[in-house]
C-alpha atoms as a PDB file:
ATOM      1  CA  UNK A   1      15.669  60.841  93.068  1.00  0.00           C
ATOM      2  CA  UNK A   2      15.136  63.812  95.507  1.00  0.00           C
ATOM      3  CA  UNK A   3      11.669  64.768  96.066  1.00  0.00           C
ATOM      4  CA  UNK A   4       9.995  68.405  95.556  1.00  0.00           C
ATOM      5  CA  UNK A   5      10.297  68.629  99.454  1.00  0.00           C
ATOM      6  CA  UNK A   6      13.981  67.861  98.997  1.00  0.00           C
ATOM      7  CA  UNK A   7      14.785  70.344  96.382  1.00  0.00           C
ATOM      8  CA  UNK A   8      12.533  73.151  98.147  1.00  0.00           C
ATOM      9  CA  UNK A   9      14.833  72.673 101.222  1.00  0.00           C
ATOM     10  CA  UNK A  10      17.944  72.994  99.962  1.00  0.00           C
ATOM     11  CA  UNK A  11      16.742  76.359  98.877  1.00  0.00           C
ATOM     12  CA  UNK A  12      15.717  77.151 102.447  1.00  0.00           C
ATOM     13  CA  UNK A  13      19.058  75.849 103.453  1.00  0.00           C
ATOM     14  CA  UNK A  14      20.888  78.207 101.187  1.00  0.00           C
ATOM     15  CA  UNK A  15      19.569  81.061 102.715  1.00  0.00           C
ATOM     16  CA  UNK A  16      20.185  79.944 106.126  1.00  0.00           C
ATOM     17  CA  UNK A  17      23.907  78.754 105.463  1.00  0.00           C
ATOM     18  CA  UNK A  18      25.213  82.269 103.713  1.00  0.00           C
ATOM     19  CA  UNK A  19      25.107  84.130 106.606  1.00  0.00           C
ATOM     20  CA  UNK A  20      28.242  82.237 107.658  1.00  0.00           C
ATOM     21  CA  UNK A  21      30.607  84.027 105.297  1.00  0.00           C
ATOM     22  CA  UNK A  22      32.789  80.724 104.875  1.00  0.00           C
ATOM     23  CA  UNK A  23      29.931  78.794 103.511  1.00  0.00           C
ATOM     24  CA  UNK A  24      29.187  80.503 100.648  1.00  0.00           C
ATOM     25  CA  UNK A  25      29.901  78.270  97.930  1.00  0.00           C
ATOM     26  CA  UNK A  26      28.278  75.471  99.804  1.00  0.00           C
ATOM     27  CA  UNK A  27      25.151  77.751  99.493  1.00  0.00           C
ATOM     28  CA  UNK A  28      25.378  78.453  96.512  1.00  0.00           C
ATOM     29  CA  UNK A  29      25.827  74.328  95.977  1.00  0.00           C
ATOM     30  CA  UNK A  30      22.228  73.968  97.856  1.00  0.00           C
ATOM     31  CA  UNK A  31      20.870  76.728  95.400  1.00  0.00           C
ATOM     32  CA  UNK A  32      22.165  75.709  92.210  1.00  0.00           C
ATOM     33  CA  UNK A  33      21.216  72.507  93.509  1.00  0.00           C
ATOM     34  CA  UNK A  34      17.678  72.574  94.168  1.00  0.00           C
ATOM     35  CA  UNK A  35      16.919  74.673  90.601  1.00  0.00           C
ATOM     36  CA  UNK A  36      17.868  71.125  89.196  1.00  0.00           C
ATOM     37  CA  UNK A  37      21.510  73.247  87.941  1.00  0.00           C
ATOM     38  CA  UNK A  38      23.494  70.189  88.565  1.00  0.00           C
ATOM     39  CA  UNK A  39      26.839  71.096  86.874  1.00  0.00           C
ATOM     40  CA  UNK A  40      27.142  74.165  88.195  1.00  0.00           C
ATOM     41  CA  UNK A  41      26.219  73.195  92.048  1.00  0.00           C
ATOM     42  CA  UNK A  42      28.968  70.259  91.540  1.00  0.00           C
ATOM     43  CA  UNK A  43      31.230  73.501  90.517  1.00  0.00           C
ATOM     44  CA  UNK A  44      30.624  75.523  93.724  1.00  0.00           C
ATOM     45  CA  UNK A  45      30.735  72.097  95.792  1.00  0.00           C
ATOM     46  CA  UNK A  46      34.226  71.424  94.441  1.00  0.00           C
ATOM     47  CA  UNK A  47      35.559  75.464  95.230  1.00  0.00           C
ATOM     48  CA  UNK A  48      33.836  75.176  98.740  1.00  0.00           C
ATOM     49  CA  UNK A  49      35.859  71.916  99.613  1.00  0.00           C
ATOM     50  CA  UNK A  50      38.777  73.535  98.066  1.00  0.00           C
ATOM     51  CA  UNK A  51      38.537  76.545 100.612  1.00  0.00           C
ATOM     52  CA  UNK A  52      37.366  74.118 103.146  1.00  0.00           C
ATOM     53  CA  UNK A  53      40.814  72.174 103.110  1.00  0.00           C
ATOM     54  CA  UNK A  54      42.405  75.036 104.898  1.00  0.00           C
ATOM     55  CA  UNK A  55      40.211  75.189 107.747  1.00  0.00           C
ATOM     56  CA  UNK A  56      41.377  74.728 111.185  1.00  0.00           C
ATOM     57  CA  UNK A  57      39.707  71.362 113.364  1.00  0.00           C
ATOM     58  CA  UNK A  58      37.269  73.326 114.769  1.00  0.00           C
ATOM     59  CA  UNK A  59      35.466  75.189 111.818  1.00  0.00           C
ATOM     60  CA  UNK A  60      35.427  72.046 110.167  1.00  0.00           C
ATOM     61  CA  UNK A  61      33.844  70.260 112.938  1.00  0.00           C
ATOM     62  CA  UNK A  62      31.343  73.220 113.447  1.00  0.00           C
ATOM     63  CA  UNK A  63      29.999  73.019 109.841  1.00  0.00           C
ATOM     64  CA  UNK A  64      30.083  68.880 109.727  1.00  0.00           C
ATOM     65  CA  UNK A  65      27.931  68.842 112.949  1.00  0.00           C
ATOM     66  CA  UNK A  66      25.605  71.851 111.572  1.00  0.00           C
ATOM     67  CA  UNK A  67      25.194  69.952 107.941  1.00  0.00           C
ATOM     68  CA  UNK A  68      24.929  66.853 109.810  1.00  0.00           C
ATOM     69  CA  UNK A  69      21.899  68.183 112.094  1.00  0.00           C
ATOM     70  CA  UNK A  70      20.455  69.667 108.463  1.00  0.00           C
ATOM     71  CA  UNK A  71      20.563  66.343 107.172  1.00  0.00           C
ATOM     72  CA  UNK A  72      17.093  65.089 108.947  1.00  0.00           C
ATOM     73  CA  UNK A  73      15.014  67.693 107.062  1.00  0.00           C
ATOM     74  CA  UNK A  74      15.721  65.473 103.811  1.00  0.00           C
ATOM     75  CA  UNK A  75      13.743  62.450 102.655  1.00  0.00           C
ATOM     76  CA  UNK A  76      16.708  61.744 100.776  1.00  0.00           C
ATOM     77  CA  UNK A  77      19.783  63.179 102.546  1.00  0.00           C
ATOM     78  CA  UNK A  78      21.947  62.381 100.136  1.00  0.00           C
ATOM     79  CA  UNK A  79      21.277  65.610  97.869  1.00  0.00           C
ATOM     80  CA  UNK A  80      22.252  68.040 100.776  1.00  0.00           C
ATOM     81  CA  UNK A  81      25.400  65.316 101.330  1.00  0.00           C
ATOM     82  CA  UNK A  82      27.091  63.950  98.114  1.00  0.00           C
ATOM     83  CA  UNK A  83      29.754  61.746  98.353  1.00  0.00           C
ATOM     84  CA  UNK A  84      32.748  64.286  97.338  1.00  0.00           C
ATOM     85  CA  UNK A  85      31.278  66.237 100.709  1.00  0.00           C
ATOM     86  CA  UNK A  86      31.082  63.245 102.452  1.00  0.00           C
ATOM     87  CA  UNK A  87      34.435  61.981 101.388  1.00  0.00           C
ATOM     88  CA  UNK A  88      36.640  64.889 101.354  1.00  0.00           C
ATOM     89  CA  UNK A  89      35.284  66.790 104.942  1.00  0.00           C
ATOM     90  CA  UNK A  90      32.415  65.269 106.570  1.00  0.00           C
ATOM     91  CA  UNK A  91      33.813  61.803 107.151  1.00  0.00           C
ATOM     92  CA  UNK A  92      37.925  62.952 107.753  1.00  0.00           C
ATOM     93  CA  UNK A  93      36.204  65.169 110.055  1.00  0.00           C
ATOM     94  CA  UNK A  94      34.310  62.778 112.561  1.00  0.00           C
ATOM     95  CA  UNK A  95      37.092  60.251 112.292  1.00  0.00           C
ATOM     96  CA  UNK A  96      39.534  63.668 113.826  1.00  0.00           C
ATOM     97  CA  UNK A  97      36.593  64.417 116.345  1.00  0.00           C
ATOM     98  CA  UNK A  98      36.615  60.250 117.525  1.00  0.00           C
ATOM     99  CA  UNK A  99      40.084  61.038 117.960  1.00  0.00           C
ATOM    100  CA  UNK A 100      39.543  64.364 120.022  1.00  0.00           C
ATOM    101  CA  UNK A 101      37.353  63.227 122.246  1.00  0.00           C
ATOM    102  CA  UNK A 102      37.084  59.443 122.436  1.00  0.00           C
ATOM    103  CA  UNK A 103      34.133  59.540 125.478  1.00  0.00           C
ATOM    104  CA  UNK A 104      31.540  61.105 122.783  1.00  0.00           C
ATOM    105  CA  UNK A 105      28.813  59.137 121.130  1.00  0.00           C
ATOM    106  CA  UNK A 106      28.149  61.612 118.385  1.00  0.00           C
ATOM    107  CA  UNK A 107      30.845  60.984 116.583  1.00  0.00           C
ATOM    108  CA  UNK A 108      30.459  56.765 116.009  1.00  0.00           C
ATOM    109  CA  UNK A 109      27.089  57.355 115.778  1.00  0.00           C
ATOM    110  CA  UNK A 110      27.577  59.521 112.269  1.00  0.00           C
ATOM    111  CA  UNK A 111      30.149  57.515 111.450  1.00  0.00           C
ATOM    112  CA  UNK A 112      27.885  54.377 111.511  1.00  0.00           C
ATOM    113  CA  UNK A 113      25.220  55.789 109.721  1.00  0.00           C
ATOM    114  CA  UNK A 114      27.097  57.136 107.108  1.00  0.00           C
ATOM    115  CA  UNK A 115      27.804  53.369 106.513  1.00  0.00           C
ATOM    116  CA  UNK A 116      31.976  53.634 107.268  1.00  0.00           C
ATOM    117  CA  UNK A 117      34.196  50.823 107.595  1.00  0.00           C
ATOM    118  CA  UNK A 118      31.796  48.514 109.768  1.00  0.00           C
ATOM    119  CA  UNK A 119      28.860  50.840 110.547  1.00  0.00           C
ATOM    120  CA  UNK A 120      27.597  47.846 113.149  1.00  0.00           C
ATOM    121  CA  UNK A 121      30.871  48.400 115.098  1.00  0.00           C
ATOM    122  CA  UNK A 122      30.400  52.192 115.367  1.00  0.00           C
ATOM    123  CA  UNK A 123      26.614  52.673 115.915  1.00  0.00           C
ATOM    124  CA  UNK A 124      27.501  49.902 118.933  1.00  0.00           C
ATOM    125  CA  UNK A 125      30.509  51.968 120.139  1.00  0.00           C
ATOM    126  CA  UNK A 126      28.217  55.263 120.509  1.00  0.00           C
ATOM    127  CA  UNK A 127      25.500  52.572 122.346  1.00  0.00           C
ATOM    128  CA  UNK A 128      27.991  51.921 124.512  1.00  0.00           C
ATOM    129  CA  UNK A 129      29.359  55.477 124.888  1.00  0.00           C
ATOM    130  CA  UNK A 130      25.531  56.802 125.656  1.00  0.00           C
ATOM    131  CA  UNK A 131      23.307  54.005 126.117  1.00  0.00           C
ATOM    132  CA  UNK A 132      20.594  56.416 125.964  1.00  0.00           C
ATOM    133  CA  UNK A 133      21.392  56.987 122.259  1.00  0.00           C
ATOM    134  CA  UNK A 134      17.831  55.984 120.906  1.00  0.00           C
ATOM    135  CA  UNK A 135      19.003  56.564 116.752  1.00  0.00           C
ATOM    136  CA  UNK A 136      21.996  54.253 117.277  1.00  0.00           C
ATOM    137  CA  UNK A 137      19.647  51.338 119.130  1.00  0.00           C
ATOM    138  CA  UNK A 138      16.545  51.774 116.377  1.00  0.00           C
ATOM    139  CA  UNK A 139      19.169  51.906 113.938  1.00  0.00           C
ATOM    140  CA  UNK A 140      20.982  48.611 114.415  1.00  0.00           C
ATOM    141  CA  UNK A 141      17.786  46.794 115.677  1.00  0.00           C
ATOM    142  CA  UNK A 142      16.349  47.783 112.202  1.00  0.00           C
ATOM    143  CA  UNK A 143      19.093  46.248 110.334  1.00  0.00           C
ATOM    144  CA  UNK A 144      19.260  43.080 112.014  1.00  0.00           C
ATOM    145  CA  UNK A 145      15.512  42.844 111.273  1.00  0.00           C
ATOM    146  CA  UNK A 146      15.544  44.118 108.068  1.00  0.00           C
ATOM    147  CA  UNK A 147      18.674  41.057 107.518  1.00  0.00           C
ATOM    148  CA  UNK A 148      16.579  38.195 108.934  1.00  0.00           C
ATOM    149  CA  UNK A 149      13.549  40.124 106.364  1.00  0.00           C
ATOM    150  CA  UNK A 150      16.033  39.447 103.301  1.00  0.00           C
ATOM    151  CA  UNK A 151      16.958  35.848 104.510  1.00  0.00           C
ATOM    152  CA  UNK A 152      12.969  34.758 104.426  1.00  0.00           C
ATOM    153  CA  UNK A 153      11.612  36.711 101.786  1.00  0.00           C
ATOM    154  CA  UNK A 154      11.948  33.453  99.632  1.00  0.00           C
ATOM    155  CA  UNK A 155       9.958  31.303 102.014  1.00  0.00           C
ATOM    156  CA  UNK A 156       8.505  29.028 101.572  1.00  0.00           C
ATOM    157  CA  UNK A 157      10.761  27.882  98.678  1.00  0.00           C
ATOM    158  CA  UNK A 158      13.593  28.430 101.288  1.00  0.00           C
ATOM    159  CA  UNK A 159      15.682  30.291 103.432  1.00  0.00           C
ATOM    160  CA  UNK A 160      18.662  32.571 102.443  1.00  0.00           C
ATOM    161  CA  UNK A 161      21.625  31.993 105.145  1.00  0.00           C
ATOM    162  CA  UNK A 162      21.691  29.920 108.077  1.00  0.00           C
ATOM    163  CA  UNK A 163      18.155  30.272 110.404  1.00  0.00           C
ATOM    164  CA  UNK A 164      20.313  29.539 113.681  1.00  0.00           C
ATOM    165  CA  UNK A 165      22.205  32.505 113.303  1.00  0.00           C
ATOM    166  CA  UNK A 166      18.828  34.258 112.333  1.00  0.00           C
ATOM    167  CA  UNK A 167      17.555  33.436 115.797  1.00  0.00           C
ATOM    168  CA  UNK A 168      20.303  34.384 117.759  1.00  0.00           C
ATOM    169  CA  UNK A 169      20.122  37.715 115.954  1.00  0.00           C
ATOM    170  CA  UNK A 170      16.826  37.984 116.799  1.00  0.00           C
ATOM    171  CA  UNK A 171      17.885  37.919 120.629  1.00  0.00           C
ATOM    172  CA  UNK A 172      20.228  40.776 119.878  1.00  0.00           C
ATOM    173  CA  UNK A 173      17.160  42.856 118.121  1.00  0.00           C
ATOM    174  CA  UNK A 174      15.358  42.653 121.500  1.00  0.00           C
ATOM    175  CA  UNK A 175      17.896  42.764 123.581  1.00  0.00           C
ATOM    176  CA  UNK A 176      18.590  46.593 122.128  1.00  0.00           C
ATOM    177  CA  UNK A 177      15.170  47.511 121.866  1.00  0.00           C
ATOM    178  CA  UNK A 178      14.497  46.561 125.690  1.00  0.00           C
ATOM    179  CA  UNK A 179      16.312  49.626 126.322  1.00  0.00           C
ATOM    180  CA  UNK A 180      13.998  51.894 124.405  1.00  0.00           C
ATOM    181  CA  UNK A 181      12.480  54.515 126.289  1.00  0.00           C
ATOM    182  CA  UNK A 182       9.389  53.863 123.751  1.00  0.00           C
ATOM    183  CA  UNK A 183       6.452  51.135 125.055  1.00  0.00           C
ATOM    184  CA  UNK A 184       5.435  51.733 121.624  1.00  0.00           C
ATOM    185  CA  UNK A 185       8.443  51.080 119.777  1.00  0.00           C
ATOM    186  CA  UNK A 186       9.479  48.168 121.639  1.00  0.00           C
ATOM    187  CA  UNK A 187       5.897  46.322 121.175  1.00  0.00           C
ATOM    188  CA  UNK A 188       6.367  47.016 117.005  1.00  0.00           C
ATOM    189  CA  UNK A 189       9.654  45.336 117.390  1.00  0.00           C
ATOM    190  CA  UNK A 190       8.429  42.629 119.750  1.00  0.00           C
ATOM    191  CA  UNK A 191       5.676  41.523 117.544  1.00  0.00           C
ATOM    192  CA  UNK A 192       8.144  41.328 114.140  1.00  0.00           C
ATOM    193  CA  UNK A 193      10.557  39.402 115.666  1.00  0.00           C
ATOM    194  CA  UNK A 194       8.280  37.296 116.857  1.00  0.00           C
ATOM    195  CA  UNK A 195       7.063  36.546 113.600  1.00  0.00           C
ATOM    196  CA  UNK A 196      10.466  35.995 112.002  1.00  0.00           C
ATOM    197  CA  UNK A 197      11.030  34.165 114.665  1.00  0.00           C
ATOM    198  CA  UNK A 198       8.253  31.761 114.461  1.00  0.00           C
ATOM    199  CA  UNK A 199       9.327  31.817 110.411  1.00  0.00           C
ATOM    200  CA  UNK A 200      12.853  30.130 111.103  1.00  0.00           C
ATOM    201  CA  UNK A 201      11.721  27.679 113.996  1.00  0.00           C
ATOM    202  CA  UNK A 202       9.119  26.169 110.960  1.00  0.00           C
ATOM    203  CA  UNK A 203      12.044  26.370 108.273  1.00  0.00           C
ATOM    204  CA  UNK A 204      14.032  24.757 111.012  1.00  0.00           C
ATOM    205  CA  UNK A 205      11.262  21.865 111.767  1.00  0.00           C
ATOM    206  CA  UNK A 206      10.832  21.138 108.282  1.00  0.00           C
ATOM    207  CA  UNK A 207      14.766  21.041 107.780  1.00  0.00           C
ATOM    208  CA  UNK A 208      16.316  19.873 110.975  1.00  0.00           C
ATOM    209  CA  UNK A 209      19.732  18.878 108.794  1.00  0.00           C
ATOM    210  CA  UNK A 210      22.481  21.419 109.579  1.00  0.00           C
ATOM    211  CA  UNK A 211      23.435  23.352 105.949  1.00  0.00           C
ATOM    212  CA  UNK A 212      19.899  22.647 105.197  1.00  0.00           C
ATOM    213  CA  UNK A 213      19.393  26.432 103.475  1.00  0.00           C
ATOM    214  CA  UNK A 214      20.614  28.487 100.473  1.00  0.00           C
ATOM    215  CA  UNK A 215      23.025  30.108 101.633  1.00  0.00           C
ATOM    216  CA  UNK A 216      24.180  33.698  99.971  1.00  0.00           C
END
């Protein structure tokens, strides 16, 4: 459900967006859009990607990295990126530019966000491209906590999935948040794995037998 903020954006966006003359219709999407006009955004989405699907490599990449970059303003992005956007151009589009230029980050790091194919192998790829990619590292080290979260959120009745793997995950969380350039960030993420941690070695204690879990 997009918030007030949300809708009030897309309006902002509108106006910013028309002065390219090629995104037009995707303005008008963002207007019709944030007046709560639904059907008739979904109409000028579906003519924009029409006109879209003739563009060369480059004008597509220039308006997937700009919508992309527009994205953050959102508390739900999803409204300024549906799925027929993010089906039809945004995501054909990075998958050309991983091609193009292999040695950039940017690229896996969308593409593992936007939750493609296995979003842990591409939001790892860009870590490795540009270690110094702080959204890719918070962004897998939150998963793998938010995982183990899942997997104990039934304690003390008992534990969802194996705790061994749990802990070795928990290595993994730290290990990528070591190489934060935030004290603060990395202290937050110290003291909750520490506490899941100490949450699976008492599951563990209390159920030494291997298989000794729920498992999904």
């Amino acid at each position: 459900m997009p918030t007030n903020h949300d809708l009030d954006e897309l309006g902002r966006i509108a106006t910013r967006v028309r002065v390219q003359p090629d995104w037009n219709l995707f303005a008008e999407y963002c207007e019709f859009r944030g007046k709560g006009e639904r059907q008739k955004a979904f109409a000028s989405l579906e003519s924009f990607l029409t006109q879209a699907a003739s563009w060369t490599y480059s004008a597509r990449l220039n308006f997937t990295r700009a919508t992309l970059g527009l994205s953050a303003r959102f508390d739900h992005n999803e409204i300024l990126l549906p799925q027929p956007l993010i089906r039809n151009l945004v995501v054909p589009t990075l998958r050309e530019w991983r091609e193009h230029e292999p040695s950039t980050a940017e690229a896996s790091l969308w593409l593992g966000l936007l939750r493609c194919d296995n979003p842990t192998d591409h939001l790892t790829e860009a870590l490795v491209l540009d270690p110094n990619c702080e959204e890719a590292r918070r962004t897998l080290t939150d998963w793998i906590l938010s995982d183990i979260e899942y997997n104990q959120h039934e304690l003390p009745a008992f534990y969802i999935h194996d705790p061994r793997i749990d802990l070795a995950a928990l290595d993994r969380a730290i290990e990528l948040a070591s190489g934060s350039r935030s004290i603060e960030w990395r202290t937050m993420i110290q003291q909750e794995a520490d506490e899941l941690r100490l949450n699976a070695l008492r599951w563990l204690a209390a159920h030494p037998a291997e298989g000794d879990f729920a498992s999904r």
